[in-house]
PDB file of N, CA and C in Angstrom:
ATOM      1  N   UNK A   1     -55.641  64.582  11.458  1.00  0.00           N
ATOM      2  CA  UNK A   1     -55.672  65.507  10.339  1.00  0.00           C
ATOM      3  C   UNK A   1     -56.891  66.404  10.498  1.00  0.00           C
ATOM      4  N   UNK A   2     -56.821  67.586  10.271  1.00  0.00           N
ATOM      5  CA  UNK A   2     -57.629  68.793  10.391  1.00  0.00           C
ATOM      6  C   UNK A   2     -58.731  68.156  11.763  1.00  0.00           C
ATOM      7  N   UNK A   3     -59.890  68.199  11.990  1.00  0.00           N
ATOM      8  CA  UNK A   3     -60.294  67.938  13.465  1.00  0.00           C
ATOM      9  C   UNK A   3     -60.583  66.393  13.383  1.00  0.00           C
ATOM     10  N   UNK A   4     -60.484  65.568  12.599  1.00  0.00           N
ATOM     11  CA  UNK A   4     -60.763  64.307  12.795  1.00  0.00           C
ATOM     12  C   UNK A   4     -59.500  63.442  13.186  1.00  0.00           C
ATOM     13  N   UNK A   5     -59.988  62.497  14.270  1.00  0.00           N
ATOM     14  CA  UNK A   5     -59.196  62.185  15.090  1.00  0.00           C
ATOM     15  C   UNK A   5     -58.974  60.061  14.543  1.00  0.00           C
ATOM     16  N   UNK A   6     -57.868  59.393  13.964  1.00  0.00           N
ATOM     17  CA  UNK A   6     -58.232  58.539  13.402  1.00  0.00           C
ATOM     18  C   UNK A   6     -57.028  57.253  14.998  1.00  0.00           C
ATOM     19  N   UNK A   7     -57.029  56.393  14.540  1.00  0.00           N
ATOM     20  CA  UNK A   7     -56.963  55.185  15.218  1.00  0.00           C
ATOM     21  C   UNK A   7     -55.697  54.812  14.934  1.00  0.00           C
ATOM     22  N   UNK A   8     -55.230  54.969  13.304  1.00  0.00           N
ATOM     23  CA  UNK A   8     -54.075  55.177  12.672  1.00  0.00           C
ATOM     24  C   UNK A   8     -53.728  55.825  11.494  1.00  0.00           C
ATOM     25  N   UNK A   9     -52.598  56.324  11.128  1.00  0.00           N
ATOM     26  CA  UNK A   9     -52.476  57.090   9.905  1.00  0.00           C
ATOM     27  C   UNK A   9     -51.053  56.424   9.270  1.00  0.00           C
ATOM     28  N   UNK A  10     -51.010  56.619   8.134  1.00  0.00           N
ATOM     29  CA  UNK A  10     -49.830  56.592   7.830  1.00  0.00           C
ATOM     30  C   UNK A  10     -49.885  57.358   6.510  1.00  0.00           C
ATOM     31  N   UNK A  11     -49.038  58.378   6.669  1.00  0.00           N
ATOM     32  CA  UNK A  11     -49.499  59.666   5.705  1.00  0.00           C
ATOM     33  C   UNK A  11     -48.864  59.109   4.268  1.00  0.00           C
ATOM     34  N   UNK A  12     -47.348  58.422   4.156  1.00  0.00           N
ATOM     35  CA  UNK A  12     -47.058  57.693   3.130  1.00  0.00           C
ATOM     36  C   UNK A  12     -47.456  57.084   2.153  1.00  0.00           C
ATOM     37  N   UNK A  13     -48.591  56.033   2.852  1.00  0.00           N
ATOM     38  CA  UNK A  13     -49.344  55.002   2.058  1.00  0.00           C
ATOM     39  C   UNK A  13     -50.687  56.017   1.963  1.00  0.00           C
ATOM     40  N   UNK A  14     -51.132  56.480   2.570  1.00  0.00           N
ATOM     41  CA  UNK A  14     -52.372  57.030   2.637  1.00  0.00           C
ATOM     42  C   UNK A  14     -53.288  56.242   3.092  1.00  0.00           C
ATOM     43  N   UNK A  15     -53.342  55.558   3.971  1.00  0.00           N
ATOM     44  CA  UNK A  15     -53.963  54.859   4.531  1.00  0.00           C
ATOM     45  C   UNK A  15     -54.705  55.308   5.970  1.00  0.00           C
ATOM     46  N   UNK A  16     -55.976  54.936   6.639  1.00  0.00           N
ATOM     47  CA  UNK A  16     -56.490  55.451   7.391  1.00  0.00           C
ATOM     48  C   UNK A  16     -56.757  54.052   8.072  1.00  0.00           C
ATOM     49  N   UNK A  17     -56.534  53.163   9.240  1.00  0.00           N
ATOM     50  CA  UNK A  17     -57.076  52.101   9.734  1.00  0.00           C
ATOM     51  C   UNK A  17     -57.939  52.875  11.019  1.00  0.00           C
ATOM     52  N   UNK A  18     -58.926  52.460  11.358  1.00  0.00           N
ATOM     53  CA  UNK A  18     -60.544  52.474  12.033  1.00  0.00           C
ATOM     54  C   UNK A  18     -60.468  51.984  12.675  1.00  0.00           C
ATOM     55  N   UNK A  19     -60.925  51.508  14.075  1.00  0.00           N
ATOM     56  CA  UNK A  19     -61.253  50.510  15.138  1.00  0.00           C
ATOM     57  C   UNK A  19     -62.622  50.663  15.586  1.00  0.00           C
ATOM     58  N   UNK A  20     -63.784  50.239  15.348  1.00  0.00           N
ATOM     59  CA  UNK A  20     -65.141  50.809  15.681  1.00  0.00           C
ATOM     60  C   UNK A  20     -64.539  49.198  17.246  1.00  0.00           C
ATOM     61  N   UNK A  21     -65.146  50.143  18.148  1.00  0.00           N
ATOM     62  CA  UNK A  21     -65.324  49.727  19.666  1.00  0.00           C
ATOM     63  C   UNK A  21     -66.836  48.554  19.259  1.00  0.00           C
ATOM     64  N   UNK A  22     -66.869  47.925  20.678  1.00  0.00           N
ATOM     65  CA  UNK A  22     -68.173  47.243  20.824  1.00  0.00           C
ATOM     66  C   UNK A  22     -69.527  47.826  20.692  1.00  0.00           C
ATOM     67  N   UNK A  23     -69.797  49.339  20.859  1.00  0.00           N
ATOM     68  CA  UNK A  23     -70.923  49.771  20.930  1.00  0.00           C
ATOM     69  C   UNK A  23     -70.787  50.801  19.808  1.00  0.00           C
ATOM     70  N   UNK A  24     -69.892  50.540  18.661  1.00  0.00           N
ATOM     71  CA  UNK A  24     -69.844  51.104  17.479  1.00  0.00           C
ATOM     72  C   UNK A  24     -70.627  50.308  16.752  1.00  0.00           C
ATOM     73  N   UNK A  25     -72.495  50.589  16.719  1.00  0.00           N
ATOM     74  CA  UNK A  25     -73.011  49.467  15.959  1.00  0.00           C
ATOM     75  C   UNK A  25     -73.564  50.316  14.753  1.00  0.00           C
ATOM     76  N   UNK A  26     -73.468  51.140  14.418  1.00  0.00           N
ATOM     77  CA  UNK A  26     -74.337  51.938  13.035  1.00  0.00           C
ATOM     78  C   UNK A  26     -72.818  53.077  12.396  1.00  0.00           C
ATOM     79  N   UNK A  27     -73.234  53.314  10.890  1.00  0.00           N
ATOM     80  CA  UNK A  27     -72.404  54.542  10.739  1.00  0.00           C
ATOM     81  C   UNK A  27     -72.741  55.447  10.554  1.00  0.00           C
ATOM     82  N   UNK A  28     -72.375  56.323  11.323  1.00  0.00           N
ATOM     83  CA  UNK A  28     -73.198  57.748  11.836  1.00  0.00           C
ATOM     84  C   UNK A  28     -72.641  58.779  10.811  1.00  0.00           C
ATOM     85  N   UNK A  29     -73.225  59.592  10.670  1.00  0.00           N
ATOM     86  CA  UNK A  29     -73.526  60.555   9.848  1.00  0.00           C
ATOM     87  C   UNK A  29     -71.585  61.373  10.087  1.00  0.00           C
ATOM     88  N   UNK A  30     -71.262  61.127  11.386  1.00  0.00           N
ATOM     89  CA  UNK A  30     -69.971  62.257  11.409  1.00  0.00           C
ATOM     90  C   UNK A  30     -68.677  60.605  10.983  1.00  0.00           C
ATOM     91  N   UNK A  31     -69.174  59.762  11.147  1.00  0.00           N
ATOM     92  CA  UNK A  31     -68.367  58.696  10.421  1.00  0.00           C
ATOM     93  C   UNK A  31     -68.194  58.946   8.991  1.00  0.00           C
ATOM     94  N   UNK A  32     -69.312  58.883   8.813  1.00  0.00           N
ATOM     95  CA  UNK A  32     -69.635  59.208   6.556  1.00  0.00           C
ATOM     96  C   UNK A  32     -69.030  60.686   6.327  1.00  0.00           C
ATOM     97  N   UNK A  33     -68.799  61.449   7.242  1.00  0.00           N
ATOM     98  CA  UNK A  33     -67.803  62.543   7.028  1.00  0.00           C
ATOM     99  C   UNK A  33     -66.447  62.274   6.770  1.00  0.00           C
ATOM    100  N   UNK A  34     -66.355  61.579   8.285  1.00  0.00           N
ATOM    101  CA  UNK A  34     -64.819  61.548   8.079  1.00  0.00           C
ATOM    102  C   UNK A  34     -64.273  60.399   6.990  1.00  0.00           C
ATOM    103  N   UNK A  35     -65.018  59.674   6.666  1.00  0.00           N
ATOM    104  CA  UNK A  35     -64.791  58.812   5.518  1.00  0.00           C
ATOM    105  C   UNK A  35     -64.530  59.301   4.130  1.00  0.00           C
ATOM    106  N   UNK A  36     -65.539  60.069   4.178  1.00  0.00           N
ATOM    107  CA  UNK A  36     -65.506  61.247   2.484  1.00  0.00           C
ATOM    108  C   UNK A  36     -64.406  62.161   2.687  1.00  0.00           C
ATOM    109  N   UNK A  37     -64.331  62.814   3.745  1.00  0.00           N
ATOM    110  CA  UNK A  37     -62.640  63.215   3.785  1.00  0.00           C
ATOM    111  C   UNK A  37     -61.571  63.250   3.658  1.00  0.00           C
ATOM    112  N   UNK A  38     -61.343  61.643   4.030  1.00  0.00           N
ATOM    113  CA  UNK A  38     -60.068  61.300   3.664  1.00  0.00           C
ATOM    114  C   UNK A  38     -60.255  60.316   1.919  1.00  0.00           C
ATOM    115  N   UNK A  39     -61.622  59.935   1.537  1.00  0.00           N
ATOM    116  CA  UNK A  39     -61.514  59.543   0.245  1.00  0.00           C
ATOM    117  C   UNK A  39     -61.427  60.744  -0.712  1.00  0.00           C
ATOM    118  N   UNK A  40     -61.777  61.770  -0.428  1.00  0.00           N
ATOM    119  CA  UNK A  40     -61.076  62.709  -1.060  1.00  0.00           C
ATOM    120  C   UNK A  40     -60.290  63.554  -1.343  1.00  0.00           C
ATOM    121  N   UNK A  41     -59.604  62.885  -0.244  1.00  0.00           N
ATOM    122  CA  UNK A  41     -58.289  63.553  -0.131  1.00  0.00           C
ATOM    123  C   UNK A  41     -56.820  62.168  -0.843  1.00  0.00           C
ATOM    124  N   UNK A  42     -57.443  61.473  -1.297  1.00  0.00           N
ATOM    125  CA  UNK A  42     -57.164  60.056  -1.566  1.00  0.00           C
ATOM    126  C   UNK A  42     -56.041  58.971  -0.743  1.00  0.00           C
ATOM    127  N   UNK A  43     -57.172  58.724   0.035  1.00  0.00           N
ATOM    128  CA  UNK A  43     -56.803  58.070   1.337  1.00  0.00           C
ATOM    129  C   UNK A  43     -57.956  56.951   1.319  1.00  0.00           C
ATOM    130  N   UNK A  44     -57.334  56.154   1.337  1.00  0.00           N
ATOM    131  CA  UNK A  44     -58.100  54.864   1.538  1.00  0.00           C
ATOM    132  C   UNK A  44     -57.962  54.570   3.032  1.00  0.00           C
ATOM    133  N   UNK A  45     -59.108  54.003   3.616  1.00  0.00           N
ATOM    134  CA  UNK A  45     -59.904  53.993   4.825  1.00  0.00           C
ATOM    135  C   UNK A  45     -60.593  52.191   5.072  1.00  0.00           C
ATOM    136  N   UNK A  46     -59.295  51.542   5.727  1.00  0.00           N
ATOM    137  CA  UNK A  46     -59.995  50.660   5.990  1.00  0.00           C
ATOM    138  C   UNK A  46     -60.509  50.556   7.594  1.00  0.00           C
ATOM    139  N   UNK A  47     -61.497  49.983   7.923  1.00  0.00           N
ATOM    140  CA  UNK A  47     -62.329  49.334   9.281  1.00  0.00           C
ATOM    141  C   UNK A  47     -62.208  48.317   9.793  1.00  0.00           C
ATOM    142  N   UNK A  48     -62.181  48.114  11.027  1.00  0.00           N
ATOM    143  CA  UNK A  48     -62.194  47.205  11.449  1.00  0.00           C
ATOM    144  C   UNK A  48     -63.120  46.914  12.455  1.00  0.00           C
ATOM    145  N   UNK A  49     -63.603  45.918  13.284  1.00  0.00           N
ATOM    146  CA  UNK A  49     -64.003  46.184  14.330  1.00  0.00           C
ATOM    147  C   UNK A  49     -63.156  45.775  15.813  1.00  0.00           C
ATOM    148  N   UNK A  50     -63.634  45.991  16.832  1.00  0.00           N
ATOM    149  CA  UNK A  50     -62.419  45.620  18.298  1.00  0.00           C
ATOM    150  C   UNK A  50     -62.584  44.020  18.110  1.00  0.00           C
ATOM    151  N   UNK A  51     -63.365  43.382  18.309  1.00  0.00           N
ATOM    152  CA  UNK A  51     -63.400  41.836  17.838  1.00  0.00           C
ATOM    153  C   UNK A  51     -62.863  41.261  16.865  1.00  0.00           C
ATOM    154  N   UNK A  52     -62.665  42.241  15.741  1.00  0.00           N
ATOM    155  CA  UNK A  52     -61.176  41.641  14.808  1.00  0.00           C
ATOM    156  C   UNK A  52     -59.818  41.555  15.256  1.00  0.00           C
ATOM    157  N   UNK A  53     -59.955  43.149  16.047  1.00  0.00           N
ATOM    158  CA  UNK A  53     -58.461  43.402  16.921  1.00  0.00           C
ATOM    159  C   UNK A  53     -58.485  41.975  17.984  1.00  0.00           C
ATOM    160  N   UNK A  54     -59.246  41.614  19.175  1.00  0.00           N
ATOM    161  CA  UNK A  54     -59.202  40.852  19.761  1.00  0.00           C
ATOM    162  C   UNK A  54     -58.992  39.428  19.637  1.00  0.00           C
ATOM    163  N   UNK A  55     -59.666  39.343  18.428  1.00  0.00           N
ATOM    164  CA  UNK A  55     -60.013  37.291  18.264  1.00  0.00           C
ATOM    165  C   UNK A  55     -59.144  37.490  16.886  1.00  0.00           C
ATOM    166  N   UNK A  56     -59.140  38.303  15.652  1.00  0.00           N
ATOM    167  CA  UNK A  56     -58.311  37.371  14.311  1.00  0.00           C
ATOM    168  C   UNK A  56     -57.683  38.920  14.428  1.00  0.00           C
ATOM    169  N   UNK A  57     -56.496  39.006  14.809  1.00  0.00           N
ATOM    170  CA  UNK A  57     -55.391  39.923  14.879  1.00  0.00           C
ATOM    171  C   UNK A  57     -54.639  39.195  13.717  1.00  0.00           C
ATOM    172  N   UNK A  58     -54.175  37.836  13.417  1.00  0.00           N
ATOM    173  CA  UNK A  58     -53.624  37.262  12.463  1.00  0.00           C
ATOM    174  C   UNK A  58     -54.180  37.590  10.950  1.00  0.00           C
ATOM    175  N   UNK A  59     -55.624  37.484  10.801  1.00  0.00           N
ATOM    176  CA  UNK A  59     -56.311  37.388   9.865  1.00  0.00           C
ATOM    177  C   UNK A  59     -56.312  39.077   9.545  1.00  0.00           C
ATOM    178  N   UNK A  60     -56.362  40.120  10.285  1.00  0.00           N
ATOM    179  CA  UNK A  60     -56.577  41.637  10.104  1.00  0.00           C
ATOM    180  C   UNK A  60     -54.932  41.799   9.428  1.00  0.00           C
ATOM    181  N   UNK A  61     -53.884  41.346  10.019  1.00  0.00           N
ATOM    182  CA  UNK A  61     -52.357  41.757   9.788  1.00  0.00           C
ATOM    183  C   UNK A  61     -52.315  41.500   8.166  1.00  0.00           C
ATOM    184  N   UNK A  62     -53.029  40.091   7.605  1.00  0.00           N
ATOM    185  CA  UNK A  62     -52.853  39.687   6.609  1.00  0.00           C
ATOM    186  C   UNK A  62     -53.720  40.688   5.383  1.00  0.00           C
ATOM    187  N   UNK A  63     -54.899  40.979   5.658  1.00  0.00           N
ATOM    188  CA  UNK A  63     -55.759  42.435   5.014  1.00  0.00           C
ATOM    189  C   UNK A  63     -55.077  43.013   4.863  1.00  0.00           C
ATOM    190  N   UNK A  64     -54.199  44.009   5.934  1.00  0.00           N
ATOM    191  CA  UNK A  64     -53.578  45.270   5.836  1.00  0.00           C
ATOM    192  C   UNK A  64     -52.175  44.745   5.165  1.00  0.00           C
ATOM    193  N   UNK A  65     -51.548  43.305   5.243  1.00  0.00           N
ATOM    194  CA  UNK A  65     -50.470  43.022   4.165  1.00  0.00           C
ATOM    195  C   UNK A  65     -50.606  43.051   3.006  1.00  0.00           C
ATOM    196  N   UNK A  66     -52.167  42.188   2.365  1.00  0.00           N
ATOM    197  CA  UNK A  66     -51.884  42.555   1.455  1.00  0.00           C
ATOM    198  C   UNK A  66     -52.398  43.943   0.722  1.00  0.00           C
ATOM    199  N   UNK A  67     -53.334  44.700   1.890  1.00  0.00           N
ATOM    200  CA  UNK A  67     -53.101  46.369   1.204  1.00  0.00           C
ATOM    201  C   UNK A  67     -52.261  46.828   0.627  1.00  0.00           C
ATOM    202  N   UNK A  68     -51.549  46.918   1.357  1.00  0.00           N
ATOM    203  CA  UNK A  68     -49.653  47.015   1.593  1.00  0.00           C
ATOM    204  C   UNK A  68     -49.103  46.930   0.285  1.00  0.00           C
ATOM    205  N   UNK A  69     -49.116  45.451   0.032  1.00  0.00           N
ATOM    206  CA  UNK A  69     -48.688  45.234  -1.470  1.00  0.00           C
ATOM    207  C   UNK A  69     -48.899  45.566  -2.785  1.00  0.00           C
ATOM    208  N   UNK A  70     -50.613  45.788  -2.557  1.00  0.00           N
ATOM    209  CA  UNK A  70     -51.656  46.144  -3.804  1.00  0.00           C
ATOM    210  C   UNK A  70     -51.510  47.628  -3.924  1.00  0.00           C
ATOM    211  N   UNK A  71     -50.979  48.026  -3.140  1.00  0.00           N
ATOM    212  CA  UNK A  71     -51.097  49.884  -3.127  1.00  0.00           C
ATOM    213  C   UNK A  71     -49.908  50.459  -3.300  1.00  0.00           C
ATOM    214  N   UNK A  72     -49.069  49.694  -3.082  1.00  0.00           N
ATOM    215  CA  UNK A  72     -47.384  50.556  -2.295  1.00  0.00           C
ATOM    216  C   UNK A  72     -46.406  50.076  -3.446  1.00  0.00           C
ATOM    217  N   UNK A  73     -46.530  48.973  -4.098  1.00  0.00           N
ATOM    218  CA  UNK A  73     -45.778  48.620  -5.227  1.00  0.00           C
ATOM    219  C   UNK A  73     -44.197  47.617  -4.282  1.00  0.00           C
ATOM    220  N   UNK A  74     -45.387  46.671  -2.990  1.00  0.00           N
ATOM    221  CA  UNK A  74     -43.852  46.168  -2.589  1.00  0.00           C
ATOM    222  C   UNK A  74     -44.044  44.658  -3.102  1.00  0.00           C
ATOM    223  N   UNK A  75     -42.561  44.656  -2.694  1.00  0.00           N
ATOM    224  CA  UNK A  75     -42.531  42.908  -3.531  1.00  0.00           C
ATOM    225  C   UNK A  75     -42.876  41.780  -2.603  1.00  0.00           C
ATOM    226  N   UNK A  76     -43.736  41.607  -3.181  1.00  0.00           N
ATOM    227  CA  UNK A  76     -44.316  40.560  -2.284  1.00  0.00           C
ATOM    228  C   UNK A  76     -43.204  39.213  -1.957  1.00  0.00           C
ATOM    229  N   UNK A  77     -42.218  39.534  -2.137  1.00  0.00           N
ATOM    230  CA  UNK A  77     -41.011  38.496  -2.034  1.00  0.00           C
ATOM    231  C   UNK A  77     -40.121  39.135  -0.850  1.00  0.00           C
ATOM    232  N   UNK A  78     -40.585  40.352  -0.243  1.00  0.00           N
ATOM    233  CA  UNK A  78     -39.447  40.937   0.664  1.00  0.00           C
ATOM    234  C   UNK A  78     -40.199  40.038   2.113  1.00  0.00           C
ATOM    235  N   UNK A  79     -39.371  39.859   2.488  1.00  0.00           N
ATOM    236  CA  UNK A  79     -39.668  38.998   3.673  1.00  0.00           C
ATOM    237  C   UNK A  79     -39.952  39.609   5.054  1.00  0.00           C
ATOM    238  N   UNK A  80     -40.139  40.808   5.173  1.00  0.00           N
ATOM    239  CA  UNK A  80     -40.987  41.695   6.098  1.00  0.00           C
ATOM    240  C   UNK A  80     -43.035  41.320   5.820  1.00  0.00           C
ATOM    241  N   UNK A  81     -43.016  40.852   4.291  1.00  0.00           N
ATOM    242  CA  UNK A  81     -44.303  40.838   4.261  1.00  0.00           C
ATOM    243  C   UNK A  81     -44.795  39.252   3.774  1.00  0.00           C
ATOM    244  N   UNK A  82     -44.382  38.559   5.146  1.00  0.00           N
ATOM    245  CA  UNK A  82     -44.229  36.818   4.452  1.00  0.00           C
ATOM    246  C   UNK A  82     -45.555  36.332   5.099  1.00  0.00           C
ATOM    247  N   UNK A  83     -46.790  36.208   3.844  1.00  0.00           N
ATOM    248  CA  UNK A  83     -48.233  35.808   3.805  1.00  0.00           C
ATOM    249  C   UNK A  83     -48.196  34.434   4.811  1.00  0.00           C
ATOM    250  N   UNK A  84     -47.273  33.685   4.548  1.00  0.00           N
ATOM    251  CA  UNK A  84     -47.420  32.457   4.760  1.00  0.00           C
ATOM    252  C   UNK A  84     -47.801  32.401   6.289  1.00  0.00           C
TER     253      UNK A  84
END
């Protein structure tokens, strides 16, 4: 969206998912941009880091499920989104 380049989008939900790499250790000033950007554009912006992606991929799926639910108005009974 306009020059910022994101990791994922999904223009529907409004959602923005992040992947800060291994040597993503501070948040830099053009991060806190693109963050205020899309929160004001009302887009929620979650982070992650590559070591979430790598080691709890289970535990990240379950965050962004229950985003999913808390935001989108789904039923937590449809079985595409089974916590268990």
């Amino acid at each position: 969206m306009d020059n910022y380049i994101m990791d994922f989008v999904c223009r529907k939900l409004k959602l923005v998912i992040e992947i800060d790499g291994k040597y993503h250790t501070i948040c830099s000033e053009r991060d806190l941009a693109k963050y205020n950007y899309f929160c004001n554009r009302d887009y929620s912006v979650l982070r992650f880091t590559e070591a979430d992606v790598k080691y709890g991929i289970d535990e990240l799926i379950v965050i962004i499920q229950i985003w999913i639910i808390k935001n989108d108005n789904i039923d937590p009974d449809d079985e595409r989104f089974d916590l268990s």
